[in-house]
N, C-alpha and C. Protein backbone atom coordinates (compact mmCIF):
# COMPACT_ATOMS: atom_id res chain seq x y z
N UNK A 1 143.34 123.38 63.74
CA UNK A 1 144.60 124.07 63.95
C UNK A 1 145.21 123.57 65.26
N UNK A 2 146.47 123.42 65.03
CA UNK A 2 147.20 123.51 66.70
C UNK A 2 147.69 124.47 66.97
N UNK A 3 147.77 124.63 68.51
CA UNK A 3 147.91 125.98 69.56
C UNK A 3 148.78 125.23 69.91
N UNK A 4 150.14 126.36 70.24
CA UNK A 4 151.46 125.57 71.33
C UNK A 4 151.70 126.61 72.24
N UNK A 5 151.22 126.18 73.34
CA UNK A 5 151.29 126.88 74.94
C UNK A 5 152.55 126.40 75.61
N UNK A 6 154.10 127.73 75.63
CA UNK A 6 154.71 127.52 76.54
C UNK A 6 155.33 128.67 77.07
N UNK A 7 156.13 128.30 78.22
CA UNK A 7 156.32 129.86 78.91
C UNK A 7 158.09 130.39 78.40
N UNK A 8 158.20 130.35 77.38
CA UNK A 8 159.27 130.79 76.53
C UNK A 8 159.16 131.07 75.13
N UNK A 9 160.31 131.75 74.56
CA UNK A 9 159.89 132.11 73.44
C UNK A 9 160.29 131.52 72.12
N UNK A 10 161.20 130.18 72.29
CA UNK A 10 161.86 129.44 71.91
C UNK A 10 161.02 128.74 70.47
N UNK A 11 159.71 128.80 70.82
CA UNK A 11 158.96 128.38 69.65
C UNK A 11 158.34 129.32 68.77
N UNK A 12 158.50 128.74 67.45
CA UNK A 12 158.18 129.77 66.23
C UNK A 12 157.42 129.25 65.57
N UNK A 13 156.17 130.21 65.40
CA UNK A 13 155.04 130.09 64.85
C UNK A 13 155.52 129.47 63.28
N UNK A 14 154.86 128.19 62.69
CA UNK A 14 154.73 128.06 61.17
C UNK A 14 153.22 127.57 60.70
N UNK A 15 153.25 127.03 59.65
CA UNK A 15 152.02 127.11 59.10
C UNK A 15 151.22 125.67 59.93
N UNK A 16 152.18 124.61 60.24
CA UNK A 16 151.74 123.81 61.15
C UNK A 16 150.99 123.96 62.37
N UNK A 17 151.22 124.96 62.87
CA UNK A 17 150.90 125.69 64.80
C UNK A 17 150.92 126.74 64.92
N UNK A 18 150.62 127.30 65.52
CA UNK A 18 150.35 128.84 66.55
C UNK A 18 150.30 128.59 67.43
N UNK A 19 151.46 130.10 68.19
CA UNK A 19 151.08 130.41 69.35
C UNK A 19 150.18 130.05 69.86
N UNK A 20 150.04 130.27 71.47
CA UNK A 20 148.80 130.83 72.23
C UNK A 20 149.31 131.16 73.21
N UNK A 21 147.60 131.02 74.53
CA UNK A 21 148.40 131.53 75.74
C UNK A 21 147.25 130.64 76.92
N UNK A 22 147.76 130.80 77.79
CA UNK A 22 146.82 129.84 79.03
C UNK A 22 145.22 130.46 79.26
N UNK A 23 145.61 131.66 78.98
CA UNK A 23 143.60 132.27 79.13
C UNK A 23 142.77 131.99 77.62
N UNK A 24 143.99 131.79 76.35
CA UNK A 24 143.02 131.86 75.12
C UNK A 24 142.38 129.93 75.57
N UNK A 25 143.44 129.16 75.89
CA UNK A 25 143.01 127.83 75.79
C UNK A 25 141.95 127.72 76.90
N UNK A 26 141.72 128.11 78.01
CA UNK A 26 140.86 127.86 79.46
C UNK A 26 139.72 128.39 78.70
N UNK A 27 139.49 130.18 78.07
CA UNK A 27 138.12 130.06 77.10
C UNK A 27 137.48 129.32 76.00
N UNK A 28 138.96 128.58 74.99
CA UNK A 28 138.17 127.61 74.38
C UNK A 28 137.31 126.60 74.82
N UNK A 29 137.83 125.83 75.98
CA UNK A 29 137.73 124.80 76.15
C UNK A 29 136.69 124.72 77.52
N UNK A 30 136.08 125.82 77.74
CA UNK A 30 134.85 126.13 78.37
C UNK A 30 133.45 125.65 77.72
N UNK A 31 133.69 125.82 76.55
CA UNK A 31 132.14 125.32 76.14
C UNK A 31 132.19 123.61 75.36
N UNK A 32 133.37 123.30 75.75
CA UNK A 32 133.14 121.91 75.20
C UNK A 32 132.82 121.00 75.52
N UNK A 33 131.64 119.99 75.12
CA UNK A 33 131.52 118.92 76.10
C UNK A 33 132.16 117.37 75.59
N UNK A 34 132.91 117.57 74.57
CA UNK A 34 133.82 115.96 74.91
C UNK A 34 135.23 116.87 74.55
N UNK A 35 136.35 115.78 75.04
CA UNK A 35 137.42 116.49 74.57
C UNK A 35 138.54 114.94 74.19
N UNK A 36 139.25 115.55 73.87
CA UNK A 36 141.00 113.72 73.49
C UNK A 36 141.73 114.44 74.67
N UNK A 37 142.33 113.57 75.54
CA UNK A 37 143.49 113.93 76.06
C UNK A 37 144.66 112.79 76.08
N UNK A 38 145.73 113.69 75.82
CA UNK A 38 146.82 112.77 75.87
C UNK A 38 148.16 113.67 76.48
N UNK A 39 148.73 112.67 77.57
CA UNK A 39 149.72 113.49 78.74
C UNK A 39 151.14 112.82 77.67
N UNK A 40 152.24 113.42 78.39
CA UNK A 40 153.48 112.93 78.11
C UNK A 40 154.44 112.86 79.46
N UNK A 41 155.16 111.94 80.03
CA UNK A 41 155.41 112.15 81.29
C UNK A 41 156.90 112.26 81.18
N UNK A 42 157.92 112.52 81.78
CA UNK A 42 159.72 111.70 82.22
C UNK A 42 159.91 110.76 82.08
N UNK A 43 159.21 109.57 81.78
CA UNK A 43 159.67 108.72 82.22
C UNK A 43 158.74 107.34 81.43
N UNK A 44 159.11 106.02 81.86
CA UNK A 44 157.86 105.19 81.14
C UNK A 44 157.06 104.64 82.79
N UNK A 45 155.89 104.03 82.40
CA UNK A 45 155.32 103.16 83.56
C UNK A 45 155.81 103.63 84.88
N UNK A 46 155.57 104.90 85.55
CA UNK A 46 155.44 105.22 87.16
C UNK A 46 155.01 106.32 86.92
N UNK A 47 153.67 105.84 88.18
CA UNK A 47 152.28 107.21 88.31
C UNK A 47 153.36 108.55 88.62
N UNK A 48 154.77 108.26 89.11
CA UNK A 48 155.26 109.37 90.20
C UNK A 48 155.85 110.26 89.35
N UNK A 49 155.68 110.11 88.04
CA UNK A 49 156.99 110.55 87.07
C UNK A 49 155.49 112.19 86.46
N UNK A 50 156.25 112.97 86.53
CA UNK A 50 156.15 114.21 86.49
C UNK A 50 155.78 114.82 85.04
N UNK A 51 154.06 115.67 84.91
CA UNK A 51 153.41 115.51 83.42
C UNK A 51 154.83 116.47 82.92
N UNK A 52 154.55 116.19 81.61
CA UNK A 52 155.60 117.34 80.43
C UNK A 52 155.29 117.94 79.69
N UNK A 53 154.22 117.18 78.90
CA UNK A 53 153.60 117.74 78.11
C UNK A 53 151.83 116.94 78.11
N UNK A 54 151.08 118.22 77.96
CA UNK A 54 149.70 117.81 78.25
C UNK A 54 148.73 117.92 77.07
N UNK A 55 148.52 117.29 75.45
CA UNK A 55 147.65 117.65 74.26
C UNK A 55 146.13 117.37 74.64
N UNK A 56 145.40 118.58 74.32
CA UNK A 56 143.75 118.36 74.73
C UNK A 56 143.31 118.56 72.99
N UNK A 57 142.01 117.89 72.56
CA UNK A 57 141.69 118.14 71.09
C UNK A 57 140.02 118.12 71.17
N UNK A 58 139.75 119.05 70.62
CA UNK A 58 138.15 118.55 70.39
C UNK A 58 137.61 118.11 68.85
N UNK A 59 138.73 117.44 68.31
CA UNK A 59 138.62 117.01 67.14
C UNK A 59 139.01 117.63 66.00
N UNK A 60 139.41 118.91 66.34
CA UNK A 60 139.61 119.61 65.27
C UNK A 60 140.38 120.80 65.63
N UNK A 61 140.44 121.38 66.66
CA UNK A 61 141.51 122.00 66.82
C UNK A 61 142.55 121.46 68.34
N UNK A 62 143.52 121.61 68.69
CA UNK A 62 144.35 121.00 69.50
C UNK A 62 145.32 121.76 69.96
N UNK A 63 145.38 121.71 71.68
CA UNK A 63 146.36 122.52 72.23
C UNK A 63 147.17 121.95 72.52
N UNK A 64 148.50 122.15 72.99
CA UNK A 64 149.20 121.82 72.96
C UNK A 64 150.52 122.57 74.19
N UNK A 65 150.25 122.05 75.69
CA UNK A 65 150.37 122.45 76.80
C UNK A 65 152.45 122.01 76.99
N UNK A 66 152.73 122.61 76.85
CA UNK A 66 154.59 122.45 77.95
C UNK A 66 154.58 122.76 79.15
N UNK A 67 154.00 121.95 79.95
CA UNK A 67 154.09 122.16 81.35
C UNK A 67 155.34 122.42 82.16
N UNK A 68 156.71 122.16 81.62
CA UNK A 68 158.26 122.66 82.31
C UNK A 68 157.95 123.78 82.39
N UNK A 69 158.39 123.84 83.81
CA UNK A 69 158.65 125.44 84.11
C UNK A 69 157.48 126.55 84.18
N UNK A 70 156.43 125.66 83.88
CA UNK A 70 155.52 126.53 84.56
C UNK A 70 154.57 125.84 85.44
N UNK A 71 153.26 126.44 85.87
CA UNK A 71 152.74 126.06 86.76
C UNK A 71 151.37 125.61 86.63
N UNK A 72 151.26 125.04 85.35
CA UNK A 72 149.80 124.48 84.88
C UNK A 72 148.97 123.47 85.65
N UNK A 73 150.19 122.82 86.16
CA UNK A 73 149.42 121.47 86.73
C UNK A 73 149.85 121.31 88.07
């Protein structure tokens, strides 16, 4: 399943994704020991360019972080 973590309400749950929230994903992802990560930044090629979006997966289920506007990272 995917989880979509953001701090608005702009996104609507379908059969593709669900909700979540920053404490359900920090307990999943406590007992895992490998994980996928993949960032999304502003911009192409510069370290300086600011994350946006942050996907973590442990193969089978996947969160799915909007870092605008809030204070994840």
């Amino acid at each position: 399943m995917k989880y979509f973590i953001d701090n608005t309400t702009s996104v609507i749950e379908s059969n593709l994704y669900k909700r979540s929230n920053y404490d359900t994903f920090v307990n999943w992802l406590q007992d895992k020991e490998e994980i996928a990560l993949d960032l999304e930044t502003e911009g192409l090629f510069n370290h300086s360019n600011k994350i946006v979006m942050l996907q973590i997966s442990d193969g089978q289920d996947c969160y799915v972080l909007d870092t605008r506007g809030t204070d994840y990272i």
